[in-house]
C-alpha atoms as a PDB file:
ATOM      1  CA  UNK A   1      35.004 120.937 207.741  1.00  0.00           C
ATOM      2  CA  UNK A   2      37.120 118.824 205.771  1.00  0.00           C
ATOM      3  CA  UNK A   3      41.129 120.149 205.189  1.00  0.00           C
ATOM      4  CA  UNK A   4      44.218 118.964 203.100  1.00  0.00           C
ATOM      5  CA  UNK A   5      45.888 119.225 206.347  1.00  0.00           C
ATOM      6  CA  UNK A   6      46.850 120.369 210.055  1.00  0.00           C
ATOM      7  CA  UNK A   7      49.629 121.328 212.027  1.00  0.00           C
ATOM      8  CA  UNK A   8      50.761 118.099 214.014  1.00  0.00           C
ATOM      9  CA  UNK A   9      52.805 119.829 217.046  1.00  0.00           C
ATOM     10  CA  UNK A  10      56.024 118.411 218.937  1.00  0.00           C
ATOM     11  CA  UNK A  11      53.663 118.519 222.269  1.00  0.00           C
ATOM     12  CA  UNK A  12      51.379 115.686 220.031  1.00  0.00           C
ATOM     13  CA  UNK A  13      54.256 113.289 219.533  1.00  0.00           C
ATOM     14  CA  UNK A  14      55.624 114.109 223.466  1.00  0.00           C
ATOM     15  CA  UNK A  15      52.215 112.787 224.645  1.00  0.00           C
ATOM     16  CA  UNK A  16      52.155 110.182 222.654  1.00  0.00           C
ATOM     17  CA  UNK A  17      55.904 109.109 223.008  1.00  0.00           C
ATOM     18  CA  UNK A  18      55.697 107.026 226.120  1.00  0.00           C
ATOM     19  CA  UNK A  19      52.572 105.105 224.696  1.00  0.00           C
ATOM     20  CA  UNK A  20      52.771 101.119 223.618  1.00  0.00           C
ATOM     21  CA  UNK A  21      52.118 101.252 219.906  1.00  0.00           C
ATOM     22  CA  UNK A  22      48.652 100.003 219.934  1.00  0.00           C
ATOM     23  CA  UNK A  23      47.425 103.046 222.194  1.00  0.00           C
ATOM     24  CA  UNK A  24      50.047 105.440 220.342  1.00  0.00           C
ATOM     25  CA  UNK A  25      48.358 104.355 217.144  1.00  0.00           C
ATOM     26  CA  UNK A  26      44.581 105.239 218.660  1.00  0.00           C
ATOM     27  CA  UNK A  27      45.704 108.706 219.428  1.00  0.00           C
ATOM     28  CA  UNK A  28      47.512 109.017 216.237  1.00  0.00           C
ATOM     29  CA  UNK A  29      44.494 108.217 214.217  1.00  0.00           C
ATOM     30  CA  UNK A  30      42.170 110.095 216.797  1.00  0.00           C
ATOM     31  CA  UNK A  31      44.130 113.350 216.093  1.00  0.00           C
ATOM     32  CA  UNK A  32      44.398 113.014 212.109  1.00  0.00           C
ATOM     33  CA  UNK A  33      40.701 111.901 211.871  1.00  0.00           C
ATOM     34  CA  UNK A  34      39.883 115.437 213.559  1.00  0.00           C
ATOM     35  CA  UNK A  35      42.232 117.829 212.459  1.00  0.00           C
ATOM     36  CA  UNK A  36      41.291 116.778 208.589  1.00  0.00           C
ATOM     37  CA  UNK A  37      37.774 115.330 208.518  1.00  0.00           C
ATOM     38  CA  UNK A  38      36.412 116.965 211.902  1.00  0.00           C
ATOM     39  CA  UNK A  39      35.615 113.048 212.931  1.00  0.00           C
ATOM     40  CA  UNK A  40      35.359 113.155 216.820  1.00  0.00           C
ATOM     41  CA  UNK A  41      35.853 109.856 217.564  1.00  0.00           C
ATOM     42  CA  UNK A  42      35.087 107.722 221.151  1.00  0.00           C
ATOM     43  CA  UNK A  43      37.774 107.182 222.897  1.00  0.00           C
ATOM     44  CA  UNK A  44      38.757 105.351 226.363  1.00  0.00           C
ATOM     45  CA  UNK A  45      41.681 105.492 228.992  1.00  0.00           C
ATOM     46  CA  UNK A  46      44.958 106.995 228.036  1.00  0.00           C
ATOM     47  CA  UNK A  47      43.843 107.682 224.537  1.00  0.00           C
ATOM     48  CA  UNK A  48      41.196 109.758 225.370  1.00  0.00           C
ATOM     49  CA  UNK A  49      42.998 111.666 228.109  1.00  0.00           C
ATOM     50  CA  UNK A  50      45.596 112.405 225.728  1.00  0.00           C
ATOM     51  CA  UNK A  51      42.972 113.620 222.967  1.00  0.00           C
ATOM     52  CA  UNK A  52      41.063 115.833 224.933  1.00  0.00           C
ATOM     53  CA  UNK A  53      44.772 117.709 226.010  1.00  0.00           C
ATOM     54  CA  UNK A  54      45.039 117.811 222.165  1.00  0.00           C
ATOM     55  CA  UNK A  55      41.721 118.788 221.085  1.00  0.00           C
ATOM     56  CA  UNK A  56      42.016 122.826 221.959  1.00  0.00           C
ATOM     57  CA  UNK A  57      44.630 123.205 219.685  1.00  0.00           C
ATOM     58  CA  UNK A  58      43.241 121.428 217.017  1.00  0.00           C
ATOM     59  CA  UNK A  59      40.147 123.648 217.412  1.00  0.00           C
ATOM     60  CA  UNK A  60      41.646 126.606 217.383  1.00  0.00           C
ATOM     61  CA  UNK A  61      43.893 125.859 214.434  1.00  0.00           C
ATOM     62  CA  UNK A  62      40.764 124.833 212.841  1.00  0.00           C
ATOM     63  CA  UNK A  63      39.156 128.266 213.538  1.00  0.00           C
ATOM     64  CA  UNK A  64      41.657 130.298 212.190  1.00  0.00           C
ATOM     65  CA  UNK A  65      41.423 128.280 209.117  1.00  0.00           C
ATOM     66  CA  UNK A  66      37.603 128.791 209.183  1.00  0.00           C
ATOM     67  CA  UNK A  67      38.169 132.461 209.854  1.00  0.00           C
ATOM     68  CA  UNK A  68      40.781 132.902 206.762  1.00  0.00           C
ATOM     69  CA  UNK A  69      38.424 131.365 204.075  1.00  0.00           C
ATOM     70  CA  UNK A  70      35.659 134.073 205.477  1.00  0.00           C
ATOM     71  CA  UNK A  71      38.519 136.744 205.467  1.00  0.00           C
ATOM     72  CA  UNK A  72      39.270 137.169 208.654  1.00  0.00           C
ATOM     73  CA  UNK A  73      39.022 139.320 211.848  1.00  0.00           C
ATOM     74  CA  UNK A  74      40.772 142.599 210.577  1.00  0.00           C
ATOM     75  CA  UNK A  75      44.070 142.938 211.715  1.00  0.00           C
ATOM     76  CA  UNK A  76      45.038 144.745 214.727  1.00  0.00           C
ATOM     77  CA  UNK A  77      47.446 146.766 213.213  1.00  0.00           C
ATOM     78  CA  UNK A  78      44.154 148.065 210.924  1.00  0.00           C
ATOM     79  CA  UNK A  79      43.505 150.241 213.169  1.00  0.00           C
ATOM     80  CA  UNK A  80      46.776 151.926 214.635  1.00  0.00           C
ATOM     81  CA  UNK A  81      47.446 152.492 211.049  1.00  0.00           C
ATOM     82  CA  UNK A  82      44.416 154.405 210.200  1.00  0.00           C
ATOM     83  CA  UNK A  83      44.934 156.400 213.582  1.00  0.00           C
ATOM     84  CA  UNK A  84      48.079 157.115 212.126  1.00  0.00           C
ATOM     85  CA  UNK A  85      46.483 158.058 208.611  1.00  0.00           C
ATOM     86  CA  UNK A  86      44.250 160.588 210.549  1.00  0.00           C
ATOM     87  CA  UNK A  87      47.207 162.271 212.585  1.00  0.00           C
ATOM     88  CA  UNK A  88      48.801 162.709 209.208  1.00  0.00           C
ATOM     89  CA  UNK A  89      46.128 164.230 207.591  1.00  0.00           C
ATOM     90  CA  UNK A  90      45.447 166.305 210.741  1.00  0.00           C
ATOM     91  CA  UNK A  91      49.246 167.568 211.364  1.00  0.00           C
ATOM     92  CA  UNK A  92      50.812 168.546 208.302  1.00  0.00           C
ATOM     93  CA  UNK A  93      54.297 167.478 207.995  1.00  0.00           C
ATOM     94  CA  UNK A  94      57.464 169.605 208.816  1.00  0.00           C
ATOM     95  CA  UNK A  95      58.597 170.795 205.067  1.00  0.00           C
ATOM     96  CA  UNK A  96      54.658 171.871 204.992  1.00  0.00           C
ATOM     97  CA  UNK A  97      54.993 173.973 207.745  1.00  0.00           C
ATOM     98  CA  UNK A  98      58.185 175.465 206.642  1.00  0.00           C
ATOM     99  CA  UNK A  99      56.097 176.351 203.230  1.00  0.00           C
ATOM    100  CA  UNK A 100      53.646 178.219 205.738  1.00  0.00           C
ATOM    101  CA  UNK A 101      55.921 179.903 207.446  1.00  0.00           C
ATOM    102  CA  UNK A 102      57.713 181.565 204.556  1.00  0.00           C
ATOM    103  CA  UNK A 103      54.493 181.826 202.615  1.00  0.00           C
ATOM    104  CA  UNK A 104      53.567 184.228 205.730  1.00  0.00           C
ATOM    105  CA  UNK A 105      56.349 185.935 205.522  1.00  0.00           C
ATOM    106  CA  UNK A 106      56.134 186.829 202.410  1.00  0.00           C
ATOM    107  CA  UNK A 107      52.752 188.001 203.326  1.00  0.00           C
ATOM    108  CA  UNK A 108      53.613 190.492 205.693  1.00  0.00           C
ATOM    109  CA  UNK A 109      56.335 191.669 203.190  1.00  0.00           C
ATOM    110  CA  UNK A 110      53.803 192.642 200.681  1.00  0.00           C
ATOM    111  CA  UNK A 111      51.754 194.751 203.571  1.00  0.00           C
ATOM    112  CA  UNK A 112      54.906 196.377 204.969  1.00  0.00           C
ATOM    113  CA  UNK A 113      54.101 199.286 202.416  1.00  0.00           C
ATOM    114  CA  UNK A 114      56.040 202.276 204.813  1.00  0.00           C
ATOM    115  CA  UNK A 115      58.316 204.475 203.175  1.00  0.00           C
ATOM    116  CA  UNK A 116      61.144 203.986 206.589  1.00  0.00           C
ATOM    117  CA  UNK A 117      63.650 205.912 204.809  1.00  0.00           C
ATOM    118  CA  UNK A 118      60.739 209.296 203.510  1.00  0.00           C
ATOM    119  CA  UNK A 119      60.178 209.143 207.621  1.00  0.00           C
ATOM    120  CA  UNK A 120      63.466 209.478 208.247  1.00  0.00           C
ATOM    121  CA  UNK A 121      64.260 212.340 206.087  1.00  0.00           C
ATOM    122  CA  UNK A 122      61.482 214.480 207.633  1.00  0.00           C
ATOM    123  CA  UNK A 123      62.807 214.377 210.770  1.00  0.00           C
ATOM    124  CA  UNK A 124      66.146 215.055 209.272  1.00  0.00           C
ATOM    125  CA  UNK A 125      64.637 218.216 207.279  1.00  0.00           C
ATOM    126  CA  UNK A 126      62.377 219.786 210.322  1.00  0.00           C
ATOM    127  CA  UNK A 127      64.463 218.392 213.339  1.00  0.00           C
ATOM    128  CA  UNK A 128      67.719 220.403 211.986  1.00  0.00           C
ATOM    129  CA  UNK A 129      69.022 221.119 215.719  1.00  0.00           C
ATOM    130  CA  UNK A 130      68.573 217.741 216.766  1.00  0.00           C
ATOM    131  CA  UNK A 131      71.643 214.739 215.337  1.00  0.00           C
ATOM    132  CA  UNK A 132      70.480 213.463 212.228  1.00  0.00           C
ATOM    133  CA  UNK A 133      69.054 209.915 211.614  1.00  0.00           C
ATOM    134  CA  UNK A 134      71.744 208.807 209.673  1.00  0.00           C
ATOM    135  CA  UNK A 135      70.956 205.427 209.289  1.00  0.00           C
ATOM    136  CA  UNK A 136      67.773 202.917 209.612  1.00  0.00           C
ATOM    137  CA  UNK A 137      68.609 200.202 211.591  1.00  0.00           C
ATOM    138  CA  UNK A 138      66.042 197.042 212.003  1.00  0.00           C
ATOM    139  CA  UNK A 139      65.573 198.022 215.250  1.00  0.00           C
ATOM    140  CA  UNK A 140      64.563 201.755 214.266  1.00  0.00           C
ATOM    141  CA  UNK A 141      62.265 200.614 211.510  1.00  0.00           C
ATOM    142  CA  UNK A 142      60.326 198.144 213.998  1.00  0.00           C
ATOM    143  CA  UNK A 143      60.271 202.031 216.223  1.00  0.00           C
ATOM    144  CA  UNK A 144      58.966 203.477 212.889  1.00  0.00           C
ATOM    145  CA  UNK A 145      56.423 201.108 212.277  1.00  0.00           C
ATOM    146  CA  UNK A 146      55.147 200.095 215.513  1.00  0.00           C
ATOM    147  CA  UNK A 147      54.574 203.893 216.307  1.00  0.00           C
ATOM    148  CA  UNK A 148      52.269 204.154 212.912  1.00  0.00           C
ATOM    149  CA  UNK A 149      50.194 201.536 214.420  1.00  0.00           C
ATOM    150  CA  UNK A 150      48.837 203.972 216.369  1.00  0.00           C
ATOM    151  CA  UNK A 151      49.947 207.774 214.457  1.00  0.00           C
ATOM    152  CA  UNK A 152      49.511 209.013 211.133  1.00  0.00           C
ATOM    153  CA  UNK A 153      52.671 210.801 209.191  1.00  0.00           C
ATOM    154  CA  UNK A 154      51.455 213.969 209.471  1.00  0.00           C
ATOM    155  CA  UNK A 155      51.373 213.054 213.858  1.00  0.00           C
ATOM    156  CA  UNK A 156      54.869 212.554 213.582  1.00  0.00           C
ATOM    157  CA  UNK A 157      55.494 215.352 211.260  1.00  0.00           C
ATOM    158  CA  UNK A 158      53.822 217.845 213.597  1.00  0.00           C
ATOM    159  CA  UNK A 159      55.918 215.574 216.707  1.00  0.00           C
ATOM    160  CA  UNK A 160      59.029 216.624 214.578  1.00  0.00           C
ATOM    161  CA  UNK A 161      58.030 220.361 214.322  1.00  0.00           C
ATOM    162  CA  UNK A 162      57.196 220.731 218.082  1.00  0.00           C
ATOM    163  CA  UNK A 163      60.549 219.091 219.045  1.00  0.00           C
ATOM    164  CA  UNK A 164      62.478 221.356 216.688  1.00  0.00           C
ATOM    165  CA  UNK A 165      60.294 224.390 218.189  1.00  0.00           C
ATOM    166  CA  UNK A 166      61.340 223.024 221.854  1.00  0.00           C
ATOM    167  CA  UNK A 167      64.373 224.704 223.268  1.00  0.00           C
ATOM    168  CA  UNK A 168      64.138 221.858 225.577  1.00  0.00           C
ATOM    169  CA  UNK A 169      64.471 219.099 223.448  1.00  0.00           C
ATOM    170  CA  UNK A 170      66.524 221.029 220.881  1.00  0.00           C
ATOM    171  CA  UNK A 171      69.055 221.391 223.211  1.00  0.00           C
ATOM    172  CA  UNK A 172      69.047 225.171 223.131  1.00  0.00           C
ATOM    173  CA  UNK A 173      68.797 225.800 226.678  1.00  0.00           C
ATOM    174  CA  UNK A 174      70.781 222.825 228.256  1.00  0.00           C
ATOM    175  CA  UNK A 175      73.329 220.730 226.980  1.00  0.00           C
ATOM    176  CA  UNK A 176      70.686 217.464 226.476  1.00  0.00           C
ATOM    177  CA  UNK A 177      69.266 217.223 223.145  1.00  0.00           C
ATOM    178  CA  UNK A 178      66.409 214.855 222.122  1.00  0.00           C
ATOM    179  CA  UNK A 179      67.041 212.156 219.187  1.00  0.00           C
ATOM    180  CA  UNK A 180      64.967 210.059 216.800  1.00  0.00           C
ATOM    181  CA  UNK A 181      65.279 207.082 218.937  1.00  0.00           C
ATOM    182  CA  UNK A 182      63.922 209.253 221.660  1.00  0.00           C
ATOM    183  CA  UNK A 183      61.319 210.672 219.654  1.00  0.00           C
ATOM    184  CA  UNK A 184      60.060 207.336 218.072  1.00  0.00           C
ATOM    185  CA  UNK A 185      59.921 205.744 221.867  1.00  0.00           C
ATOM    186  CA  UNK A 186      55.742 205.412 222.478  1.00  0.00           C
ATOM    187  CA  UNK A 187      56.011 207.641 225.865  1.00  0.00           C
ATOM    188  CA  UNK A 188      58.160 210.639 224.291  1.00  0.00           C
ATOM    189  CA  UNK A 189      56.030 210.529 221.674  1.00  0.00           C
ATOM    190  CA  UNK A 190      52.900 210.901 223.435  1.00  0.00           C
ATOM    191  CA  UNK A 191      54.238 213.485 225.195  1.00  0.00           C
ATOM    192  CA  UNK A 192      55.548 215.615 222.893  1.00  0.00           C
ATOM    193  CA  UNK A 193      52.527 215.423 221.039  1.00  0.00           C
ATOM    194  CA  UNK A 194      50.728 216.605 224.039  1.00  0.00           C
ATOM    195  CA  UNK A 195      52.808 220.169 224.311  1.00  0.00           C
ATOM    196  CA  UNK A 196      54.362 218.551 227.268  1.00  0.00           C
ATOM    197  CA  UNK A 197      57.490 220.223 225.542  1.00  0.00           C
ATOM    198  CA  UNK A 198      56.975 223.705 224.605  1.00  0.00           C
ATOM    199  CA  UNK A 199      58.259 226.570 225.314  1.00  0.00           C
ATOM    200  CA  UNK A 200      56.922 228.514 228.470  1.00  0.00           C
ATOM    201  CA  UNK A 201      55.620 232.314 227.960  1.00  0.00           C
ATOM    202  CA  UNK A 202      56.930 232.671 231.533  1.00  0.00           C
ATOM    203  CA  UNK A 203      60.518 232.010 230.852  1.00  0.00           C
ATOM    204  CA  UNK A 204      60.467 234.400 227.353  1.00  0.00           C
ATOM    205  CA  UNK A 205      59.349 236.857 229.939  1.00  0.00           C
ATOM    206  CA  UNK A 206      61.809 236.062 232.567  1.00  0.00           C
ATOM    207  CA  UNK A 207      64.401 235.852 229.961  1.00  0.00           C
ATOM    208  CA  UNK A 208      63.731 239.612 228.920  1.00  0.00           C
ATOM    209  CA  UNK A 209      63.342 240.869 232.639  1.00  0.00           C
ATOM    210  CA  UNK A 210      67.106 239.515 233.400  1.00  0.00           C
ATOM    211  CA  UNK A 211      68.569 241.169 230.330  1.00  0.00           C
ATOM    212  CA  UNK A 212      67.035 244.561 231.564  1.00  0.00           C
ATOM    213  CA  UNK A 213      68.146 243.789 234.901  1.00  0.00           C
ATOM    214  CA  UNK A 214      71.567 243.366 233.264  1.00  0.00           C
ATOM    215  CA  UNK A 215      71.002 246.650 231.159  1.00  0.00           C
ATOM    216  CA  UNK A 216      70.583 248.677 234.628  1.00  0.00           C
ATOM    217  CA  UNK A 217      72.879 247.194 236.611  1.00  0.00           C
ATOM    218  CA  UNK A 218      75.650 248.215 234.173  1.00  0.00           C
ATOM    219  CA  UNK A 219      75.608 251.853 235.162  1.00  0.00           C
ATOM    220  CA  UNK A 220      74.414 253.046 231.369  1.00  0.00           C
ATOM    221  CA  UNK A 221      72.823 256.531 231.718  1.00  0.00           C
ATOM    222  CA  UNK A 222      69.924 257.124 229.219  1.00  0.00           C
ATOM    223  CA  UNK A 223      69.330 260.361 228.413  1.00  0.00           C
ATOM    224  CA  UNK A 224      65.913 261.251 227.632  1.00  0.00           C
ATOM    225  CA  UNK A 225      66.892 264.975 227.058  1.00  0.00           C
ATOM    226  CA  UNK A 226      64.459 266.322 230.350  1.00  0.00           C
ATOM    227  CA  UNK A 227      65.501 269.517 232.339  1.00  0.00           C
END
């Protein structure tokens, strides 16, 4: 294949250097005839030593100007950038997943629907011997709503009404009372819920034998007009 021209290395003119100018001039037209026309020529002795040490280079200069009139071997790089291409596509980038995140936060916003602060005042109403709930902290509205995963209102309404019933957990026969947090805790709940907490028929019943006891023991006479 014929060419305008060819890439005539230092290494040529090193080999050639030491040559008497009648061998230097064989090479030289040896190398020129084949890097342009593609004209192998025969060659003896030095000449030919020194143009078959040449020859590789020429050929594969020659081949990657073969190969850029076709268009080429795709480059390397073709393919680490596509790889790249399909990670991107794959991962989104970092300001996209910061639109996710809010965009799901704003999602749960709209199905966090409770009414913290109508929960709050019915225990406030019905628990009226327990301390009030006077404010709702994050940490009591995560109680709140994590318990009515699992309970209606009305559950914790009747919870509310049993603790309030409870001289236990109202505090009326001890000096502990229950609370909101307490009540909104998944165990106490449960409990209470349960009638783990009510009032025993037993004590009402030892409660009235002591005062009697009390009654007699203070030396009161009753006359029931007899004799």
């Amino acid at each position: 294949m014929e060419r305008d021209g060819f890439v005539f290395y230092k290494s040529f003119a090193e080999a050639i250097k030491g040559l008497d100018d009648e061998m230097r001039l064989e090479c030289l037209t040896a190398i020129i005839d084949y890097g342009i026309y593609g004209i192998e020529k025969e060659l003896s002795g030095i000449p030919d030593i020194v143009f078959k040490l040449v020859k590789p280079q020429l050929d594969a200069n020659n081949k990657r100007f073969s190969d850029g009139k076709k268009g080429g071997r795709p480059k390397k790089t073709d393919g680490l950038e596509n790889k790249n291409q399909w990670f991107s596509e794959e991962k989104p980038k970092e300001k996209d997943k910061e639109k996710e995140k809010d965009k799901e936060k704003d999602k749960e916003k709209v199905k966090d629907t409770i009414n913290y602060q109508s929960i709050a005042d019915m225990y406030n109403t019905i628990c009226k011997s327990l301390p009030k709930a006077t404010k709702l902290s994050d940490s009591r509205k995560r109680a709140i709503k994590a318990r009515l995963k699992s309970y209606t209102e009305d559950d914790l309404k009747k919870a509310f009404e049993l603790a309030e019933e409870s001289d236990f957990l109202s505090g009326r026969s001890g000096s502990w009372n229950a609370s909101f947090d307490w009540l909104m805790n998944d165990t106490n709940l449960a409990k209470v819920l349960d009638g783990n907490y009510k009032n025993n028929r037993n004590d009402k019943k030892i409660e009235m034998d002591s005062n009697l006891r009390q009654f007699i023991d203070s030396n009161q006479v009753i006359d029931f007009g007899i004799g």
